[in-house]
N, C-alpha and C. Protein backbone atom coordinates (compact mmCIF):
# COMPACT_ATOMS: atom_id res chain seq x y z
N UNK A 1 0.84 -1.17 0.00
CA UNK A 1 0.00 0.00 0.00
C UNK A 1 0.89 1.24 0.00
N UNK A 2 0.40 2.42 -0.92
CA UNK A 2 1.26 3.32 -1.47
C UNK A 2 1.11 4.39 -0.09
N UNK A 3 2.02 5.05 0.52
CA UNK A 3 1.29 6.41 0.85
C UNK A 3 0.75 7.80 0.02
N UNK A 4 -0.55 8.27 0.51
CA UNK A 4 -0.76 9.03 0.00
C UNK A 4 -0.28 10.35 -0.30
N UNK A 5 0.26 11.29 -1.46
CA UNK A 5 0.89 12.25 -1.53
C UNK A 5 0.58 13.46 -0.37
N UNK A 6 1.21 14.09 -0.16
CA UNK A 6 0.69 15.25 0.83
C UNK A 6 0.42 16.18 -0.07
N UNK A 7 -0.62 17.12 0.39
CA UNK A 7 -1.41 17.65 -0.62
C UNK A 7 -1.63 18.96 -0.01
N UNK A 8 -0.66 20.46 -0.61
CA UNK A 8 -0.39 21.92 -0.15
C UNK A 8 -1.93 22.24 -0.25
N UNK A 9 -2.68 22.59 0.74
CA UNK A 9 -3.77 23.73 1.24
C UNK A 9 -3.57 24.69 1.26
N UNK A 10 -2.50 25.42 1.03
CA UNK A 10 -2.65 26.69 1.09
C UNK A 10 -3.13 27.63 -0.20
N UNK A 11 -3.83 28.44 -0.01
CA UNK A 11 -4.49 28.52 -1.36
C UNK A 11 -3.25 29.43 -2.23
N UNK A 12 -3.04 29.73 -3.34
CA UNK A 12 -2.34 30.21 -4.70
C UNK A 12 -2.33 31.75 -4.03
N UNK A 13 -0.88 31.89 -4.01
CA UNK A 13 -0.42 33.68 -3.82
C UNK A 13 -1.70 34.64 -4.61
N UNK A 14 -1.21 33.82 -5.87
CA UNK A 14 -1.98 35.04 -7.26
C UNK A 14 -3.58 35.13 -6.69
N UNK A 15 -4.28 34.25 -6.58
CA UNK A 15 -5.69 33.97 -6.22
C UNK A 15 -5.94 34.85 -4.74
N UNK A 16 -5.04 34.99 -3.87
CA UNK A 16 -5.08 35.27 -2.57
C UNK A 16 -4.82 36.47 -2.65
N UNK A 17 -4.35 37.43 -3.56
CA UNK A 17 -3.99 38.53 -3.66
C UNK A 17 -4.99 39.30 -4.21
N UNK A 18 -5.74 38.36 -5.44
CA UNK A 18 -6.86 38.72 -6.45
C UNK A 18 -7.84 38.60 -5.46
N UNK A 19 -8.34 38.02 -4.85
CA UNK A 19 -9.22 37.93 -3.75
C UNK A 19 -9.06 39.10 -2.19
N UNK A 20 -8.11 39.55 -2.29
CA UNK A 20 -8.55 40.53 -0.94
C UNK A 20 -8.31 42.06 -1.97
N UNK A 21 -7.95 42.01 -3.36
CA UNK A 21 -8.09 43.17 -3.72
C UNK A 21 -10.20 43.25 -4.43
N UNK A 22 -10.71 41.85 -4.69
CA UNK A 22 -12.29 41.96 -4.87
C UNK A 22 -12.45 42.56 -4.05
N UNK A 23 -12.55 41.53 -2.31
CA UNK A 23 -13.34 42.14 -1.51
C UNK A 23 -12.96 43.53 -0.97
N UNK A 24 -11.96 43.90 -0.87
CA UNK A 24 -11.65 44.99 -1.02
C UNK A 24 -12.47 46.69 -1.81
N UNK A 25 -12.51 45.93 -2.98
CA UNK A 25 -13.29 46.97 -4.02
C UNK A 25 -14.69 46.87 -3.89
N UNK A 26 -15.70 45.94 -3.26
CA UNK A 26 -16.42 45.38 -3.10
C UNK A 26 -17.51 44.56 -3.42
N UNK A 27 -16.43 44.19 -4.32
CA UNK A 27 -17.06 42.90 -5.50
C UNK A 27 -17.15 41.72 -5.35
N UNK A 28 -18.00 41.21 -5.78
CA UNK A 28 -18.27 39.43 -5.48
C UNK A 28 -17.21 38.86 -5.66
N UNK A 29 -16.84 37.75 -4.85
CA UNK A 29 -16.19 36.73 -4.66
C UNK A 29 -16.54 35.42 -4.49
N UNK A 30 -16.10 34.32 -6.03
CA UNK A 30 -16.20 33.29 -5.50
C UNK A 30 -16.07 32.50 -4.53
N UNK A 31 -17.04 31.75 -3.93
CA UNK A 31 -16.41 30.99 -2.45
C UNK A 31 -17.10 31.58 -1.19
N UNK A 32 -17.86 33.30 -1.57
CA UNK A 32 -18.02 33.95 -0.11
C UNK A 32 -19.91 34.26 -0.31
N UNK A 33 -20.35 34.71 0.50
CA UNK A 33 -21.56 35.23 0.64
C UNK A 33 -21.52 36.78 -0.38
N UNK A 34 -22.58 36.74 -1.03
CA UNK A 34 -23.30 37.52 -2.07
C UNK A 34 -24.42 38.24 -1.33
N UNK A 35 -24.42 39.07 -0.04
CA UNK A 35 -25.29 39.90 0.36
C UNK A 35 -26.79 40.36 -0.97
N UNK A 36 -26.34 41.08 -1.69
CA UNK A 36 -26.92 41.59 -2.57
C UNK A 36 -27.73 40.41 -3.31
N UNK A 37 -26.79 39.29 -3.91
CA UNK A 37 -27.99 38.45 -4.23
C UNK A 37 -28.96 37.71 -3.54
N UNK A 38 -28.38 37.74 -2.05
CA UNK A 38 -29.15 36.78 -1.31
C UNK A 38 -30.54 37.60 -1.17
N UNK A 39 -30.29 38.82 -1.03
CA UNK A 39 -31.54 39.69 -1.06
C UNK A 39 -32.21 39.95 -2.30
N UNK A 40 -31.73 39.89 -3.87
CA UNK A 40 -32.55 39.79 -4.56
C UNK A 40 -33.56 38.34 -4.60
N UNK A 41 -32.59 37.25 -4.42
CA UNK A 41 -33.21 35.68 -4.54
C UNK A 41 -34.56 35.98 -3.46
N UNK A 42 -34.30 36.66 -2.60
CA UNK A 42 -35.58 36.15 -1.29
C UNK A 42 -36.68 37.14 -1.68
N UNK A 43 -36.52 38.24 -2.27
CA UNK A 43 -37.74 39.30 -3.28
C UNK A 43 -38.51 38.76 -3.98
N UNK A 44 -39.70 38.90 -3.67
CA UNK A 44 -41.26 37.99 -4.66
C UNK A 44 -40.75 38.59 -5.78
N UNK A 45 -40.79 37.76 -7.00
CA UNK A 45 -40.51 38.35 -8.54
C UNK A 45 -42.07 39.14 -8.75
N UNK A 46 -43.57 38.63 -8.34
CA UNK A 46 -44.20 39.03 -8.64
C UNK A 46 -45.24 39.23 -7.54
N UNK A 47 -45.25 40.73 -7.66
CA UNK A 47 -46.27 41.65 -6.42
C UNK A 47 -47.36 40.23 -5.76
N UNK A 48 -47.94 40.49 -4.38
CA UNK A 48 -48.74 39.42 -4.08
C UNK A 48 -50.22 40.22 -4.10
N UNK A 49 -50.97 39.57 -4.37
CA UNK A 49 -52.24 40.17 -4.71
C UNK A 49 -53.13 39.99 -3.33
């Protein structure tokens, strides 16, 4: 039985850099909570009668 490779978690410089300059600017980020959409998704599309 082989051992299994060890496998780096740490996430990618480039990605980690690109990611605190999104949230930063305050743009969506894959991976995180979407305030804004979560509040459009929960809005009746159509008035209630």
């Amino acid at each position: 039985m082989s051992d299994r490779p060890i496998v780096d978690r740490t996430p990618f410089p480039v990605y980690s850099a690109l990611v605190t300059q999104w949230v930063q600017a305050g743009r969506t980020v894959p991976g995180m909570p979407d305030r804004e959409w979560e509040r459009l998704m929960a809005t009746p599309v159509w008035p209630r009668s």
